[in-house]
Protein backbone atom coordinates (compact mmCIF):
# COMPACT_ATOMS: atom_id res chain seq x y z
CA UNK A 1 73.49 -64.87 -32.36
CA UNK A 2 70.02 -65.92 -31.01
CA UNK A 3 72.03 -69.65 -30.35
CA UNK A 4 75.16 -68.68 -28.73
CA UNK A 5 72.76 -67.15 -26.25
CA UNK A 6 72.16 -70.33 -24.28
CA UNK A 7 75.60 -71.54 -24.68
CA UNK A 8 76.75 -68.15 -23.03
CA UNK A 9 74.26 -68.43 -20.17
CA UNK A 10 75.52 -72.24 -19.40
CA UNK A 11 79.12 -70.63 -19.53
CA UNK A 12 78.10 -67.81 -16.81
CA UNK A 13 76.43 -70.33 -14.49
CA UNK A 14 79.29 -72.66 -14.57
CA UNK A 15 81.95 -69.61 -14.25
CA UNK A 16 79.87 -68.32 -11.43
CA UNK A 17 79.55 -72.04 -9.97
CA UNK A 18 82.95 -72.95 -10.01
CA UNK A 19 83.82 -69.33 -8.50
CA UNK A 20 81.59 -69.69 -5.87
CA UNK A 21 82.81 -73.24 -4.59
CA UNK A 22 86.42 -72.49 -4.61
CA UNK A 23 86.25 -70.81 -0.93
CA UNK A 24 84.79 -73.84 0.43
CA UNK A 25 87.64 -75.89 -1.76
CA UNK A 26 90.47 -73.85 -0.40
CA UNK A 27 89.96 -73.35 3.02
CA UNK A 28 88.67 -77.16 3.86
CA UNK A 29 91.34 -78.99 1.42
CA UNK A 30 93.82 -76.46 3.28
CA UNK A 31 92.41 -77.74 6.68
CA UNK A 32 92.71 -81.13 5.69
CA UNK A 33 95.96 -81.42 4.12
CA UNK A 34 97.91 -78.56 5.42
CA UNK A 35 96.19 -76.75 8.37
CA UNK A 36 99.41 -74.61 9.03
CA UNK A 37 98.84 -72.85 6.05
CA UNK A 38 96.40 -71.47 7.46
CA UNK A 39 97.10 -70.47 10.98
CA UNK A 40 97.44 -71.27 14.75
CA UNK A 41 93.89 -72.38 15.14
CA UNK A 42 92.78 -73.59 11.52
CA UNK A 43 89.33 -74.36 12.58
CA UNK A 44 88.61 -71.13 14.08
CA UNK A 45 90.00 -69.71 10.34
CA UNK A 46 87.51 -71.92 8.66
CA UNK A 47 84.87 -71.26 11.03
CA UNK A 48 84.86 -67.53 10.35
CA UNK A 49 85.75 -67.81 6.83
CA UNK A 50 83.03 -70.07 6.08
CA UNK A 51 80.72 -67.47 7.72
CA UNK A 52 82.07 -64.90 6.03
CA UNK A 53 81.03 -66.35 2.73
CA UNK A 54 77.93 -66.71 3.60
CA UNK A 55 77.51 -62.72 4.37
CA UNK A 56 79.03 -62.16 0.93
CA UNK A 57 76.84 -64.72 -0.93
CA UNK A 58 74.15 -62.95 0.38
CA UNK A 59 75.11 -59.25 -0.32
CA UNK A 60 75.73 -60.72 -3.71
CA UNK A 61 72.58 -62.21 -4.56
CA UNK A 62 71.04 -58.81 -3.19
CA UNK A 63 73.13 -57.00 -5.52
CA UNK A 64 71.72 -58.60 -8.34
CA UNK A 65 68.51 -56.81 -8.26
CA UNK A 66 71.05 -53.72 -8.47
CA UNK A 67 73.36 -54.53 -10.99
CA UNK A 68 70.12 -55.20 -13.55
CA UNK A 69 68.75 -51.96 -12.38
CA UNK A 70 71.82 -49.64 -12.55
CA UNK A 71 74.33 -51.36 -15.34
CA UNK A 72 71.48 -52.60 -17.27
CA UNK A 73 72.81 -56.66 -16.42
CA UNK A 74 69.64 -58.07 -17.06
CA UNK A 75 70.79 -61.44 -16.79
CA UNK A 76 72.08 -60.93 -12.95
CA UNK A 77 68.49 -61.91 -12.03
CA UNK A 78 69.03 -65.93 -13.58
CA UNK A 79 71.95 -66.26 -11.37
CA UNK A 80 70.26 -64.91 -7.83
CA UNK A 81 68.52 -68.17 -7.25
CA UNK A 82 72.24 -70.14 -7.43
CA UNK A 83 73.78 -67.01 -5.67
CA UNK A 84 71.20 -67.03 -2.77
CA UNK A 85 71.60 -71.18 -2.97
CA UNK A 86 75.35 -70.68 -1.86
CA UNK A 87 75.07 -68.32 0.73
CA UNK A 88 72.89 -71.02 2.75
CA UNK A 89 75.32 -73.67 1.43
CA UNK A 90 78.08 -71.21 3.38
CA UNK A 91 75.60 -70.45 6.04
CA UNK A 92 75.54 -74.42 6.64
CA UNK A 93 79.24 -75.38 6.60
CA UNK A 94 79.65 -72.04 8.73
CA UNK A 95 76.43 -74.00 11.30
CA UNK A 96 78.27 -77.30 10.62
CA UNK A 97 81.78 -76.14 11.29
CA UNK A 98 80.95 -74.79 14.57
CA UNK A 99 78.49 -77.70 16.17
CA UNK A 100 80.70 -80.94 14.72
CA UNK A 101 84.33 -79.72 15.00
CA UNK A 102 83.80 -76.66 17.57
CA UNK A 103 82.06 -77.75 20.16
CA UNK A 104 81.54 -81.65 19.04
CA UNK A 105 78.48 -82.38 19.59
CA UNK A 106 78.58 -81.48 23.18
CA UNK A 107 74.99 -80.59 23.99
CA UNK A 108 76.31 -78.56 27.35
CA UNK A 109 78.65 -76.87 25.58
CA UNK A 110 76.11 -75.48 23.00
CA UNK A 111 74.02 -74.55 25.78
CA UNK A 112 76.46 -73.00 27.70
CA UNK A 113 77.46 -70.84 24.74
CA UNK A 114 73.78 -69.82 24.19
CA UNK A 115 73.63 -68.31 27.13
CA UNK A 116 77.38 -66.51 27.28
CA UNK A 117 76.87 -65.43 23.65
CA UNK A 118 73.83 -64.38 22.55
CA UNK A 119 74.96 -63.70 18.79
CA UNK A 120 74.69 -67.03 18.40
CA UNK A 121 70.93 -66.73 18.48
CA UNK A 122 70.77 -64.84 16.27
CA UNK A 123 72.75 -66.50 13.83
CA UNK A 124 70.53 -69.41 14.63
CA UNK A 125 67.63 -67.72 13.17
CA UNK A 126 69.40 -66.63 9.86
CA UNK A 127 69.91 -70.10 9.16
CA UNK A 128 66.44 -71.29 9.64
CA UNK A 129 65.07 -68.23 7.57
CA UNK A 130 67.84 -69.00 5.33
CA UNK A 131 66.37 -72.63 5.32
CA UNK A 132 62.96 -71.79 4.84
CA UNK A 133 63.93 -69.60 1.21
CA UNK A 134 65.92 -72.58 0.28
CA UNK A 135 63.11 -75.12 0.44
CA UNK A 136 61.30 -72.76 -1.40
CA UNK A 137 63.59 -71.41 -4.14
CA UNK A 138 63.11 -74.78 -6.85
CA UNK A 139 60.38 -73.22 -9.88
CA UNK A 140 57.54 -75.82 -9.02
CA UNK A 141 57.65 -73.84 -4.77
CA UNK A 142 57.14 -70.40 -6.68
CA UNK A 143 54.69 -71.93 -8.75
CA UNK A 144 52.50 -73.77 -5.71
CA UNK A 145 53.11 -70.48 -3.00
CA UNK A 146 52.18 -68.05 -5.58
CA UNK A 147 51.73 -64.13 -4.11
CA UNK A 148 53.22 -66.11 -0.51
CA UNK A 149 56.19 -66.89 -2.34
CA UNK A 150 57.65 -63.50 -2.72
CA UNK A 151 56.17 -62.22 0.72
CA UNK A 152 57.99 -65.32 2.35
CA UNK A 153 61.48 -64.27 0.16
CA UNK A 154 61.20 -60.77 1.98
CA UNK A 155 62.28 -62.82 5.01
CA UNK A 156 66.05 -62.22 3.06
CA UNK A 157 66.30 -58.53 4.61
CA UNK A 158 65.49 -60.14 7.76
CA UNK A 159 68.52 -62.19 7.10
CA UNK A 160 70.65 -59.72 6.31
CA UNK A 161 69.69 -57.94 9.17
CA UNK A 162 70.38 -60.83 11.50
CA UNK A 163 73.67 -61.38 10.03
CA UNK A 164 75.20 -57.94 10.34
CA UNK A 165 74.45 -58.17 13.96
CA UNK A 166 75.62 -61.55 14.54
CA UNK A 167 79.07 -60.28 12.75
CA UNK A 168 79.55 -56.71 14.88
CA UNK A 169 78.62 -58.79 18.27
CA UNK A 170 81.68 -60.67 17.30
CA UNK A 171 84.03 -57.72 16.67
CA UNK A 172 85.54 -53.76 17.74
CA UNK A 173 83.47 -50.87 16.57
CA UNK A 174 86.33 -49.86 14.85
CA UNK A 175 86.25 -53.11 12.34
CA UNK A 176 86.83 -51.66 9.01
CA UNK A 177 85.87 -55.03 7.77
CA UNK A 178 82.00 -55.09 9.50
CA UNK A 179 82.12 -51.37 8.31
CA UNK A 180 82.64 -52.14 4.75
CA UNK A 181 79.34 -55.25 5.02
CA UNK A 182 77.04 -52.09 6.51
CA UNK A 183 77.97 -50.17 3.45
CA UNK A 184 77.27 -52.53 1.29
CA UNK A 185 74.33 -53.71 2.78
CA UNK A 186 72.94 -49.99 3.27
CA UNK A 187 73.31 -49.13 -0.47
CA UNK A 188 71.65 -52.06 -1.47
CA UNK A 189 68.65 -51.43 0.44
CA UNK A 190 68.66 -47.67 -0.74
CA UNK A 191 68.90 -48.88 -4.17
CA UNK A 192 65.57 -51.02 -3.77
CA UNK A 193 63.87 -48.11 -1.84
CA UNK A 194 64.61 -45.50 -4.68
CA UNK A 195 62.84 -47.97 -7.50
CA UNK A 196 60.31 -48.84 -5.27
CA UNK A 197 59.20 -44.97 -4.82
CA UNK A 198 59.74 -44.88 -8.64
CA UNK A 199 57.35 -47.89 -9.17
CA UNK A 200 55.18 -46.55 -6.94
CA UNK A 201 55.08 -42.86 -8.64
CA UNK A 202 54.96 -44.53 -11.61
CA UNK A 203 51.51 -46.37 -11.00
CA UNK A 204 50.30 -43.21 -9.39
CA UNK A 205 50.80 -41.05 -13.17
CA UNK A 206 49.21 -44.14 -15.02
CA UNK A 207 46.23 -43.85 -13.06
């Protein structure tokens, strides 16, 4: 029993791997090979799309925290480190899609959209946050940052944050779609409030 345990954990992270690449897979081998498929405008699909998986990467790795908490899934917590690597990995392609084939490299243009659209901004500063955790998410970073280490990973509700803006700048109040992120997002964070007043009652008894 004690050996199949590794062998199970290598089968999770690949399954979890593999499930996590195949929105890239799809929507750029569709854009490639057979843009119709996926619309009119197949870039502004991918654009979006590839944004969008970056939001739910990150709710994901969030959720992990929850899922070991409330269905007793410890080993959610050895997958948040890939989880949290592919919602920057979707965070870049979402960056990449909209500098190289969006606007092309035009300088003006970028400028010019900075200043008509200031979501933009902030999705900006997601991705350098988002940046910053990634540079710092191999072991031998938590290791060398210590106590910083977990103060700079904080910077994810930031991120979150950020990202739920830059999503209902883009859309109608009555998106059922940016609705259904805010849920999410908002039970998550009352899930980590709740066990941190329990941690925090719980020191005060011991004492």
């Amino acid at each position: 029993m004690i050996r199949s345990q590794p062998l199970q954990q290598r089968f999770m992270w690949w399954a979890l791997f593999i499930g996590a690449l195949l929105p890239a897979l799809y929507y750029w081998s569709a854009f490639y090979w057979d843009p119709r498929r996926l619309g009119i405008d197949a870039l502004e699909v991918v654009l979006g799309e590839m944004g969008r998986w970056a939001l739910w990467m990150l709710l994901i790795t969030l959720s992990c925290s929850t899922f070991k908490r409330r269905a007793g899934f410890k080993q959610a917590i050895r997958y948040r480190r890939m989880l949290g690597l592919f919602a920057f990995f979707y965070a870049t392609l979402h960056l990449l899609t909209y500098v190289i084939g969006w606007i092309e490299l035009d300088g003006a243009q970028f400028i010019d959209d900075l200043l008509r659209r200031p979501f933009i901004y902030l999705g900006m500063i997601a991705w350098l946050c988002l940046l910053a955790l990634a540079v710092t998410s191999p072991k031998f970073m938590v290791r060398k940052l210590k106590r910083n280490w977990t103060r700079l990973h904080k910077l994810v509700y930031l991120i979150l944050l950020l990202v739920l803006i830059h999503f209902w700048m883009q859309v109608r109040v009555s998106s059922m779609e940016a609705w259904l992120y805010t849920a999410i997002a908002l039970l998550l964070m009352a899930d980590r409030v709740v066990a941190g007043k329990k941690r925090t009652l719980g020191k005060v008894v011991v004492r």
